[in-house]
PDB file of N, CA and C in Angstrom:
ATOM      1  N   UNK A   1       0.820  -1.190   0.000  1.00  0.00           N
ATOM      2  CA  UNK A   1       0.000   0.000   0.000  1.00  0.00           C
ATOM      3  C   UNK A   1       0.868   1.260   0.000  1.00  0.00           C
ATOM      4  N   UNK A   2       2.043   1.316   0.845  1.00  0.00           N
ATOM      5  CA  UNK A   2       2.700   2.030   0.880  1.00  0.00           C
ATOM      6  C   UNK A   2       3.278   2.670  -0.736  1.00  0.00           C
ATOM      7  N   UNK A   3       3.613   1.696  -1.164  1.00  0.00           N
ATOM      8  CA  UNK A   3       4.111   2.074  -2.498  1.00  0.00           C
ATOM      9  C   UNK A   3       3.320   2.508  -3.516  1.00  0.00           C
ATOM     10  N   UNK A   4       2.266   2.188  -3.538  1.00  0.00           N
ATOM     11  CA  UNK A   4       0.873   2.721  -4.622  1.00  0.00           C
ATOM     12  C   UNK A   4       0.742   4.280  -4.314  1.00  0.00           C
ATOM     13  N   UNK A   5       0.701   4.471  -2.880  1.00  0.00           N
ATOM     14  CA  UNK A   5       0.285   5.605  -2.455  1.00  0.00           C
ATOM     15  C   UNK A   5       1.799   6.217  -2.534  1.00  0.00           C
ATOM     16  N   UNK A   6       2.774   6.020  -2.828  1.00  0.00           N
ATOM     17  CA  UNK A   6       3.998   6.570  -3.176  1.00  0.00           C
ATOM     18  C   UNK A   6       3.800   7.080  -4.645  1.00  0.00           C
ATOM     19  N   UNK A   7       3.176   5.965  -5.426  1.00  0.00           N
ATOM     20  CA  UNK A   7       3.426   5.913  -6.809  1.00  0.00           C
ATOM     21  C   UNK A   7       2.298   7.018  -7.549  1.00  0.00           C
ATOM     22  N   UNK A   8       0.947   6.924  -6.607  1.00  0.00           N
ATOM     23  CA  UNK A   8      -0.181   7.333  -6.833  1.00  0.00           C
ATOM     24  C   UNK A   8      -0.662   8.780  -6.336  1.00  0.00           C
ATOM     25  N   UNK A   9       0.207   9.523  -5.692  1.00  0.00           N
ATOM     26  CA  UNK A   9      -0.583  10.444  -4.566  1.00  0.00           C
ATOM     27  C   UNK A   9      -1.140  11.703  -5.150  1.00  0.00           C
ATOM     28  N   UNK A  10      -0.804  11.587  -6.577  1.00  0.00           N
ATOM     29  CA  UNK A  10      -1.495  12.601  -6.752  1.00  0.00           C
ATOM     30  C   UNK A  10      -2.945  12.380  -7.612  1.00  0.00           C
ATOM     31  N   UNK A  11      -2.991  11.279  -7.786  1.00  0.00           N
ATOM     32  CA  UNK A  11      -4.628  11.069  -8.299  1.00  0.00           C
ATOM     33  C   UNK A  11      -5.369  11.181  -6.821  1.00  0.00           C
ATOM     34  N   UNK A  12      -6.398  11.032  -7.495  1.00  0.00           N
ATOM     35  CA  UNK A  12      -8.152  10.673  -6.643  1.00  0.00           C
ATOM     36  C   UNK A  12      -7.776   9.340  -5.592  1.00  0.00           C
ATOM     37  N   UNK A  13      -7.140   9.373  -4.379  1.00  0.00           N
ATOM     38  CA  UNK A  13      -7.153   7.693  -3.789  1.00  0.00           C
ATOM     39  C   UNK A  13      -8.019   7.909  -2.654  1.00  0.00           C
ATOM     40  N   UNK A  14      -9.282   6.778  -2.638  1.00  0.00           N
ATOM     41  CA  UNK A  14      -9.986   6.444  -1.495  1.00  0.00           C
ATOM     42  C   UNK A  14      -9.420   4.829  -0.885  1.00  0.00           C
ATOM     43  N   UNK A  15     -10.185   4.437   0.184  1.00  0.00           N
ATOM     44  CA  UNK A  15      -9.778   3.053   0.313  1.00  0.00           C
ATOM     45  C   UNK A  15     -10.101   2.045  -0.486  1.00  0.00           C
ATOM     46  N   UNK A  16     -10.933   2.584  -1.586  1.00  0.00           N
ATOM     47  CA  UNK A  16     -11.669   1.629  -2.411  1.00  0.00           C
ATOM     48  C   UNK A  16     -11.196   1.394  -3.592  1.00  0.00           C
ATOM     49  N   UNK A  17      -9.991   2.524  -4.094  1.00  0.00           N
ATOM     50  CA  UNK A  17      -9.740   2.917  -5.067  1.00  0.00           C
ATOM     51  C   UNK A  17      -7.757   1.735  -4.804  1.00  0.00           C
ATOM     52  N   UNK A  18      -7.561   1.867  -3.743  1.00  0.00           N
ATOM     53  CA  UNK A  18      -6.619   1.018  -2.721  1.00  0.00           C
ATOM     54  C   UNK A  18      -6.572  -0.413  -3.249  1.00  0.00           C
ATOM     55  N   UNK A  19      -7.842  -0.527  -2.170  1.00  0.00           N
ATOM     56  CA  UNK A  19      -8.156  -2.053  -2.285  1.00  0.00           C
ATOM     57  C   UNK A  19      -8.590  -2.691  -3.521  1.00  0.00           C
ATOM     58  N   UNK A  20      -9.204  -1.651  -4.741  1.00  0.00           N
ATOM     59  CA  UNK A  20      -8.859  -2.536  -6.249  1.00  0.00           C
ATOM     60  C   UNK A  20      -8.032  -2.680  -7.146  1.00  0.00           C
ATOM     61  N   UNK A  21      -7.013  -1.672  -6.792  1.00  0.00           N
ATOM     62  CA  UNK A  21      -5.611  -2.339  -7.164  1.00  0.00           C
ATOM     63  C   UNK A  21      -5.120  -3.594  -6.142  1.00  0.00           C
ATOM     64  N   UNK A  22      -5.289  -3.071  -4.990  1.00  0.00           N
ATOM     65  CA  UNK A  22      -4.563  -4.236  -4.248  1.00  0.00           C
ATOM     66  C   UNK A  22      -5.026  -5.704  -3.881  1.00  0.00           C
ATOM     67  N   UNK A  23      -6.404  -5.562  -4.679  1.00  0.00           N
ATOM     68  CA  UNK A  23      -7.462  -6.838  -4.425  1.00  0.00           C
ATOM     69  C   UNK A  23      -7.417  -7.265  -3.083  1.00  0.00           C
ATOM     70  N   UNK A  24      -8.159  -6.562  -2.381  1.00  0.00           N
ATOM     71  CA  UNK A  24      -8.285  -6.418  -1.314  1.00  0.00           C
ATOM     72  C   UNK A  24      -9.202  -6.015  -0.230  1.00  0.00           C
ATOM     73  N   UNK A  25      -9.790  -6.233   0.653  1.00  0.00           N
ATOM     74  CA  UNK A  25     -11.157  -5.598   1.617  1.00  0.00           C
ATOM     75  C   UNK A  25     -10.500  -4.072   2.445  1.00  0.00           C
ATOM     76  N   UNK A  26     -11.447  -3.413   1.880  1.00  0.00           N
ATOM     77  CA  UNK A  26     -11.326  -1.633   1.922  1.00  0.00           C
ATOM     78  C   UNK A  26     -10.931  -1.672   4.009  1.00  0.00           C
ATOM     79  N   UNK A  27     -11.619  -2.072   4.364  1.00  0.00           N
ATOM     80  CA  UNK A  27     -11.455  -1.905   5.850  1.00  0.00           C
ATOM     81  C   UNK A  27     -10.494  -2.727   6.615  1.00  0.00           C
ATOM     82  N   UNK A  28     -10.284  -4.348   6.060  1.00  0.00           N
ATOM     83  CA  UNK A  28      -9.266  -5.074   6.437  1.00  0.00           C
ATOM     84  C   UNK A  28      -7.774  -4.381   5.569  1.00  0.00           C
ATOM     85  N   UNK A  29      -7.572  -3.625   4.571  1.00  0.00           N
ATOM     86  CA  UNK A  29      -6.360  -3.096   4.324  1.00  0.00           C
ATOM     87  C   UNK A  29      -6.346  -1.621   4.852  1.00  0.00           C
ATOM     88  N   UNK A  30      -6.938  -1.151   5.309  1.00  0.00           N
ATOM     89  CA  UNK A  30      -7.054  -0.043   6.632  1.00  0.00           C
ATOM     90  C   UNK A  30      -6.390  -0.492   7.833  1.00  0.00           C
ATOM     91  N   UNK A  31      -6.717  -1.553   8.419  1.00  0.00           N
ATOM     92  CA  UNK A  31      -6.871  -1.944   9.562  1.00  0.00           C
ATOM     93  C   UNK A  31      -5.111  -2.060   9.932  1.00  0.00           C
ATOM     94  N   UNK A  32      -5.198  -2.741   8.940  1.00  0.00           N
ATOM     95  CA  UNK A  32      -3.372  -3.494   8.984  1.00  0.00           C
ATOM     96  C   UNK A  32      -2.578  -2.727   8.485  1.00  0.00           C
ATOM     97  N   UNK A  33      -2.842  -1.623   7.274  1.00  0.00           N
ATOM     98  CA  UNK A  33      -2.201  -0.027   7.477  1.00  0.00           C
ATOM     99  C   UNK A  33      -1.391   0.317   8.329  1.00  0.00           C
ATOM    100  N   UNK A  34      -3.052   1.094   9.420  1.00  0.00           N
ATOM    101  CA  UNK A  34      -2.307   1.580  10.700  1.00  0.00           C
ATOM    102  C   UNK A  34      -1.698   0.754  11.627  1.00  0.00           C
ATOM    103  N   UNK A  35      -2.039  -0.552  11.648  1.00  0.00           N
ATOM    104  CA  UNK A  35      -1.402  -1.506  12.882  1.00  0.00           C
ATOM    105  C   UNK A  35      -0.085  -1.498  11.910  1.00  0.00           C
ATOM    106  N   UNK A  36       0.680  -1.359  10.766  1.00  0.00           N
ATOM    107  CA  UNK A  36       1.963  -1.821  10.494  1.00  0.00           C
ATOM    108  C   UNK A  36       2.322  -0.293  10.306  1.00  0.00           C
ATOM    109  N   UNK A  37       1.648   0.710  10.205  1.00  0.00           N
ATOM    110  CA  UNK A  37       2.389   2.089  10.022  1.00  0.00           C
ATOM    111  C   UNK A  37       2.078   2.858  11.222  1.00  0.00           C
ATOM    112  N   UNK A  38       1.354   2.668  12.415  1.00  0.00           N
ATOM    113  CA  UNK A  38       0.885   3.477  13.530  1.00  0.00           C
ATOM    114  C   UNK A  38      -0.084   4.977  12.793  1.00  0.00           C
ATOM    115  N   UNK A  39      -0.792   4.546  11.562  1.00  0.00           N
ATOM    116  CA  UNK A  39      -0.943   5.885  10.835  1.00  0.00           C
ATOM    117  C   UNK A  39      -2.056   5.764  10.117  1.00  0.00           C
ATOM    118  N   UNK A  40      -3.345   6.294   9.784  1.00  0.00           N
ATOM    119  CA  UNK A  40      -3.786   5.648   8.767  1.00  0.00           C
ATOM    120  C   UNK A  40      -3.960   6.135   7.505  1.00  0.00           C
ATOM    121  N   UNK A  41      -4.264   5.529   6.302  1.00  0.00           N
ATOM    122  CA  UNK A  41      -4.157   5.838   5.181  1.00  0.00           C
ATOM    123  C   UNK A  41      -4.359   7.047   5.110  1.00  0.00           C
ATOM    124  N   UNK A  42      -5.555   7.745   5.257  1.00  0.00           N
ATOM    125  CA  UNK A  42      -5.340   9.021   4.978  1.00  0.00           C
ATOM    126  C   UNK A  42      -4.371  10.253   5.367  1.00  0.00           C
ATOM    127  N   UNK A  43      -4.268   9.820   6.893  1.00  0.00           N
ATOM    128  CA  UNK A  43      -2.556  10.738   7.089  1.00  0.00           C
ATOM    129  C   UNK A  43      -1.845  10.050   6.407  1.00  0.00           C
ATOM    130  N   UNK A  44      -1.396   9.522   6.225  1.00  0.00           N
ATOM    131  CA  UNK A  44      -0.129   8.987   5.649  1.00  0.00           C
ATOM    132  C   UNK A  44       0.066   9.339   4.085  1.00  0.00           C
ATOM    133  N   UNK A  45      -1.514   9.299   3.518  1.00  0.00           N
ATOM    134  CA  UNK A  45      -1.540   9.725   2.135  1.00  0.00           C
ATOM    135  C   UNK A  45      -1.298  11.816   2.189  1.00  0.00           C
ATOM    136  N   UNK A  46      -1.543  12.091   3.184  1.00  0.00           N
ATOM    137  CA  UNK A  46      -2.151  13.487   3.384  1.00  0.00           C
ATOM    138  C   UNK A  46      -0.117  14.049   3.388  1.00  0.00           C
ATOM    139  N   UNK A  47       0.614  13.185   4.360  1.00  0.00           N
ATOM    140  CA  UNK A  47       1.845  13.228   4.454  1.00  0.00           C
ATOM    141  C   UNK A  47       2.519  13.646   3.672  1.00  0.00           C
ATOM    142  N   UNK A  48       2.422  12.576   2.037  1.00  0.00           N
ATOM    143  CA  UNK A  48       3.116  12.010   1.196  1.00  0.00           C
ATOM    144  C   UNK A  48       3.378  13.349   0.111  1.00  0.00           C
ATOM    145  N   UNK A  49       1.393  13.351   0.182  1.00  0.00           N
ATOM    146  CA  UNK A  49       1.500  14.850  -0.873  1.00  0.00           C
ATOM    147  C   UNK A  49       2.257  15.932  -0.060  1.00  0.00           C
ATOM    148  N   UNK A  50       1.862  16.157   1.035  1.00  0.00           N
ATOM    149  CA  UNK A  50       2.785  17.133   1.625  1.00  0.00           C
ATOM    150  C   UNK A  50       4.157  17.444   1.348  1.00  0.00           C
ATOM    151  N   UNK A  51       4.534  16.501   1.634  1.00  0.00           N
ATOM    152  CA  UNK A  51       6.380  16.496   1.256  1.00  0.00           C
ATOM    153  C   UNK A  51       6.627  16.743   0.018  1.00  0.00           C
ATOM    154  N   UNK A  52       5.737  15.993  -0.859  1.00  0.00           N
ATOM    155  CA  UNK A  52       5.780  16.393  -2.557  1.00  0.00           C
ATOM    156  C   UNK A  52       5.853  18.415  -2.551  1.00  0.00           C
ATOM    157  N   UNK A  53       4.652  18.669  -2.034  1.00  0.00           N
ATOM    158  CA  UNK A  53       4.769  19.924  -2.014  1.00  0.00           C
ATOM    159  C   UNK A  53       5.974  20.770  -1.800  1.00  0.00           C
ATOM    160  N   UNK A  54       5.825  20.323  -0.640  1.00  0.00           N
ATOM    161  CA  UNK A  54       7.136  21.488   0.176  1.00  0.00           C
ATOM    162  C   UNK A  54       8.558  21.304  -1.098  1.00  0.00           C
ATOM    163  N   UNK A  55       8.653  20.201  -1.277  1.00  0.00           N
ATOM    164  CA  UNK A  55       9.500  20.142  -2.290  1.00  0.00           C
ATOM    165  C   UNK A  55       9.591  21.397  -3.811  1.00  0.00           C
ATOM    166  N   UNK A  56       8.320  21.139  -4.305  1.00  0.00           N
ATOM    167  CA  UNK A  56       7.784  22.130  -5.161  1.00  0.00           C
ATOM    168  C   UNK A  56       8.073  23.529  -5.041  1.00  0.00           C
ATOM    169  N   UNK A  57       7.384  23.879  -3.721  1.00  0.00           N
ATOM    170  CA  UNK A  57       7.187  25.294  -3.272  1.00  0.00           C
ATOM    171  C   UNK A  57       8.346  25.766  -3.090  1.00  0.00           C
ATOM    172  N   UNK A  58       9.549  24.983  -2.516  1.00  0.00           N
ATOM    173  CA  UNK A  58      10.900  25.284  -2.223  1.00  0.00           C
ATOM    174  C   UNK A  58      11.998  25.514  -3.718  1.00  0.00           C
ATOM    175  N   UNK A  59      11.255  24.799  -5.137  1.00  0.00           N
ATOM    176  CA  UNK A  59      12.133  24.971  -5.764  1.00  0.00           C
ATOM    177  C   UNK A  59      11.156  26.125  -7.038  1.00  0.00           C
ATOM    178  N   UNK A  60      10.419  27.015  -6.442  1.00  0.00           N
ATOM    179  CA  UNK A  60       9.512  27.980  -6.901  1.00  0.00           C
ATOM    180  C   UNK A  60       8.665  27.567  -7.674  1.00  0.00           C
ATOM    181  N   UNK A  61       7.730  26.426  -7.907  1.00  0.00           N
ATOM    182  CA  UNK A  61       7.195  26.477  -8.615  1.00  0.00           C
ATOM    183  C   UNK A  61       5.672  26.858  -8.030  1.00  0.00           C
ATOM    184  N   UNK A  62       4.383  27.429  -8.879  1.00  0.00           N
ATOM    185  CA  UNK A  62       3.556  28.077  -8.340  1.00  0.00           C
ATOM    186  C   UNK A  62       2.520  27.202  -7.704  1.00  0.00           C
ATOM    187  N   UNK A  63       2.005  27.931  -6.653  1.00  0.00           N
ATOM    188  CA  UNK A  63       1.680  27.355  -5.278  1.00  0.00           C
ATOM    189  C   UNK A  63       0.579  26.637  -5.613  1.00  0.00           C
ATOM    190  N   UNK A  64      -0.504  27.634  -6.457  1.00  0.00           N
ATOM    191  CA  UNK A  64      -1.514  26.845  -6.994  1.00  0.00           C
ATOM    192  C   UNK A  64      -1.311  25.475  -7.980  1.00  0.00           C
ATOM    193  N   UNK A  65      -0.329  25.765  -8.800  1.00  0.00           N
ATOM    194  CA  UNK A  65       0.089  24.494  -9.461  1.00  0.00           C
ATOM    195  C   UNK A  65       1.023  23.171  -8.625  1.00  0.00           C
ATOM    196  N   UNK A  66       1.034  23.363  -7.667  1.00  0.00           N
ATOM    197  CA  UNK A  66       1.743  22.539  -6.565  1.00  0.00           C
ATOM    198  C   UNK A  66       0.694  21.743  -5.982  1.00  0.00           C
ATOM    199  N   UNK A  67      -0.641  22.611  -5.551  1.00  0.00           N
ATOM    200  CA  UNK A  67      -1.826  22.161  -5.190  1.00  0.00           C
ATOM    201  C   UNK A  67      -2.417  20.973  -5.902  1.00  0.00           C
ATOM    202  N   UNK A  68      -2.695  21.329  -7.222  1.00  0.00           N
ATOM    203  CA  UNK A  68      -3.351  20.838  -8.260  1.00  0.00           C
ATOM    204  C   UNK A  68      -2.022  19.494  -8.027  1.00  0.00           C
ATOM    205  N   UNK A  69      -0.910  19.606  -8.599  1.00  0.00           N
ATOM    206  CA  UNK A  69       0.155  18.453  -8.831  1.00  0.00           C
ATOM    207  C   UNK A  69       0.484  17.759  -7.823  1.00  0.00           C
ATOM    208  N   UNK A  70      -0.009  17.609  -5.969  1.00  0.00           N
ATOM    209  CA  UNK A  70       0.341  16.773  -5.620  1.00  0.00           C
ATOM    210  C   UNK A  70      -1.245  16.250  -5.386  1.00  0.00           C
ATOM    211  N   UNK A  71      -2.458  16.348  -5.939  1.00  0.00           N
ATOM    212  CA  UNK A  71      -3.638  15.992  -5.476  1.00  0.00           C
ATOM    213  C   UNK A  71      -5.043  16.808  -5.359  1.00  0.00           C
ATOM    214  N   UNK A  72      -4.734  17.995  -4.765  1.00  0.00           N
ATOM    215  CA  UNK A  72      -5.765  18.619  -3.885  1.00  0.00           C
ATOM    216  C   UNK A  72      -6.621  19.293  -5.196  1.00  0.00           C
ATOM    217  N   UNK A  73      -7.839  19.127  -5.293  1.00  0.00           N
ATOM    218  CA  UNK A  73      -8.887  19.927  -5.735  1.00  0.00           C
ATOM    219  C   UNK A  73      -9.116  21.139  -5.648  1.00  0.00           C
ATOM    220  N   UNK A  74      -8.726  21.381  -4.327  1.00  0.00           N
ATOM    221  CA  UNK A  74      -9.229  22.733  -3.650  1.00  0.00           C
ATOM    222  C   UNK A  74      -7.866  23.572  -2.716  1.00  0.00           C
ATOM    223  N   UNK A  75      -7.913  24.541  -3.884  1.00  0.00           N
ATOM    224  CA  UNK A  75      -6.510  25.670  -2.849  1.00  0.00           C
ATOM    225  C   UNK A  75      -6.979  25.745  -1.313  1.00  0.00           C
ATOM    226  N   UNK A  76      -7.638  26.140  -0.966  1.00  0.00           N
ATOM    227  CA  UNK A  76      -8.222  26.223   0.026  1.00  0.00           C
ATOM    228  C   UNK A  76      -7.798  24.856   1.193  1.00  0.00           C
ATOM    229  N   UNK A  77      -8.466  23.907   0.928  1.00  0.00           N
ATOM    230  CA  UNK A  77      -8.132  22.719   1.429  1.00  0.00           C
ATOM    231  C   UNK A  77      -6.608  22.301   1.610  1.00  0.00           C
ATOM    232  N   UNK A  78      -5.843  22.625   0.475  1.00  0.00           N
ATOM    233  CA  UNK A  78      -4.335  22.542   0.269  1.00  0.00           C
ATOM    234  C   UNK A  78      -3.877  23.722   1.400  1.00  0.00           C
ATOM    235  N   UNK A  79      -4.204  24.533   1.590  1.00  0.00           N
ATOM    236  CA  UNK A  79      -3.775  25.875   2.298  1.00  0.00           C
ATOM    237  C   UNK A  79      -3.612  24.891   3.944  1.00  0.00           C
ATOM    238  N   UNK A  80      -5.206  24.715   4.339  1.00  0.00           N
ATOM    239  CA  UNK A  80      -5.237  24.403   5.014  1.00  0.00           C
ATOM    240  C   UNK A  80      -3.999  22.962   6.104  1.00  0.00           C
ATOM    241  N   UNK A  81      -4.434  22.281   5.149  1.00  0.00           N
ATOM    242  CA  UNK A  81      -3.679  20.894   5.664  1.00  0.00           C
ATOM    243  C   UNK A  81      -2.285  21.342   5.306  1.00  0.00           C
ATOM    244  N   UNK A  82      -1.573  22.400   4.835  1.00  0.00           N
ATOM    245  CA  UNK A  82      -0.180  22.556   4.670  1.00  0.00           C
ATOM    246  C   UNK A  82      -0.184  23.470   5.743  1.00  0.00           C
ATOM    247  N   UNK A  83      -0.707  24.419   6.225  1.00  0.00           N
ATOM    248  CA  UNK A  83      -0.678  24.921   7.347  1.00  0.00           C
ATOM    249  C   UNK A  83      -0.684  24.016   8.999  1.00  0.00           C
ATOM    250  N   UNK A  84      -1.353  23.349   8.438  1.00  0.00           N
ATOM    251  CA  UNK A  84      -1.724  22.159   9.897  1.00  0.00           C
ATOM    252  C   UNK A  84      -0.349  21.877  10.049  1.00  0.00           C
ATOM    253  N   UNK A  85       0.425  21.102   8.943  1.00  0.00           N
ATOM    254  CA  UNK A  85       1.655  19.938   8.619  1.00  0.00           C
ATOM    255  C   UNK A  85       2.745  21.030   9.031  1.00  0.00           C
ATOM    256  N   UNK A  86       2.720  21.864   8.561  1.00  0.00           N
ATOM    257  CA  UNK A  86       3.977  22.735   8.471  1.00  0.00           C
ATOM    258  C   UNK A  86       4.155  24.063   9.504  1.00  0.00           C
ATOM    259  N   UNK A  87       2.907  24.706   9.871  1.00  0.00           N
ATOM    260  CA  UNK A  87       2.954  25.515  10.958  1.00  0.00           C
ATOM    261  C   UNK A  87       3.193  27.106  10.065  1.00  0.00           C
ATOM    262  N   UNK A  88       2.808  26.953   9.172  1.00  0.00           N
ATOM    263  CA  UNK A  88       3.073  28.193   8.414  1.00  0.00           C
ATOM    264  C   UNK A  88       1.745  28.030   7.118  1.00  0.00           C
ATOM    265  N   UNK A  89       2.229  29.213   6.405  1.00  0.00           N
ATOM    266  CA  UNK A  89       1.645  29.663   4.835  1.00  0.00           C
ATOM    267  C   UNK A  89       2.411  28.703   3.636  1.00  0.00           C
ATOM    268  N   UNK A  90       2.307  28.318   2.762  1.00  0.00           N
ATOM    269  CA  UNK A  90       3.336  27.958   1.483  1.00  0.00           C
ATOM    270  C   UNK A  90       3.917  28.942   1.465  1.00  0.00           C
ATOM    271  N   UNK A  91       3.479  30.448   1.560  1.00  0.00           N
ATOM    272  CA  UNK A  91       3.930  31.508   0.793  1.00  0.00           C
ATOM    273  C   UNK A  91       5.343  31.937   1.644  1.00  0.00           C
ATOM    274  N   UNK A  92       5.030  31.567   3.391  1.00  0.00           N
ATOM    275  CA  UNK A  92       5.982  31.744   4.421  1.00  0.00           C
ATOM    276  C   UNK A  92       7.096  30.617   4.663  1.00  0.00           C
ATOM    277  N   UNK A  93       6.734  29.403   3.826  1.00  0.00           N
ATOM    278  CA  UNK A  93       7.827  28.504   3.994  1.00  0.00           C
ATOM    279  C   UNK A  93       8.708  28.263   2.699  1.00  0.00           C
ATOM    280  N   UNK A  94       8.172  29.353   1.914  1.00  0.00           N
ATOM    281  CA  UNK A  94       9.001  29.062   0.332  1.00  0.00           C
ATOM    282  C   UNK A  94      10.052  30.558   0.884  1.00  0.00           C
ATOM    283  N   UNK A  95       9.491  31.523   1.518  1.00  0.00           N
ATOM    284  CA  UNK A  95      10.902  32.644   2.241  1.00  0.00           C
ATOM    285  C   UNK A  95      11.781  32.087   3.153  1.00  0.00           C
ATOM    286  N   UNK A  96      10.957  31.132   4.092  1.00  0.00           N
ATOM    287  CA  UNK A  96      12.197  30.841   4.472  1.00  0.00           C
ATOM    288  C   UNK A  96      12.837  29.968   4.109  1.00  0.00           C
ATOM    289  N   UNK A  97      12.619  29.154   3.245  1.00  0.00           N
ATOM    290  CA  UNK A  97      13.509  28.657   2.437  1.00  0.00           C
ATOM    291  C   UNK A  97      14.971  28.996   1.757  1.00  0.00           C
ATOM    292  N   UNK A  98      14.234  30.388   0.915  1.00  0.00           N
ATOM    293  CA  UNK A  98      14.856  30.832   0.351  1.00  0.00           C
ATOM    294  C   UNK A  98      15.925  31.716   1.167  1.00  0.00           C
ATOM    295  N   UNK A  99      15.941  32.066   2.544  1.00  0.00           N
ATOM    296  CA  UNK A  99      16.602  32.649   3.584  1.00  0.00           C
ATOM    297  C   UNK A  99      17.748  31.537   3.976  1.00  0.00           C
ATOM    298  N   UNK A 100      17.400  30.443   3.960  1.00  0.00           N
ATOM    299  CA  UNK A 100      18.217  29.525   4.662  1.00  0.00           C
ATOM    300  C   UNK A 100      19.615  28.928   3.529  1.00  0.00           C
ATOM    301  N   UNK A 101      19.468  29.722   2.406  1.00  0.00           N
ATOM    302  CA  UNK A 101      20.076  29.251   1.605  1.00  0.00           C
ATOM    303  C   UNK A 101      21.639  29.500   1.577  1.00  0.00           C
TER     304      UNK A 101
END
């Protein structure tokens, strides 16, 4: 699972979308997820794009197109959960980025 959602994170992934690549029961490959990652799919998927991002944002590319390219539908939503993850703005972690250089 790990690796799909490596390979995959920026499409559409539900558990359902998971478990038919992985031929598999949506709630029993949940289950054993978090019991083998302490995490469950959706953080872990929520993670993945994250890091994709910060990556992005750090090497300037535009914030909204960072959004769109690791997943998110909605700037808004992207704002949000990168704020949660990171403790800042995109707009405040691509300066200091660029400060630390």
């Amino acid at each position: 699972m790990v690796k799909f959602i490596e390979n995959s994170y920026a499409d559409r992934i539900t558990m359902k979308t998971v478990a038919a690549a992985l031929r598999g029961n949506p709630a029993a490959l949940a289950r054993e997820f978090r019991r083998k990652t302490g995490v469950s799919v959706h953080s872990y998927l929520t993670a993945v794009r994250l890091r994709h991002a910060a990556r992005l944002i750090a090497s300037n590319v535009k914030i909204e197109a960072v959004a769109l390219g690791v997943g998110y539908r909605s700037k808004k939503n992207f704002y949000r959960q990168f704020i949660r993850h990171f403790g800042v703005t995109p707009e405040t972690f691509r300066r200091r980025r660029r400060t630390r250089r």
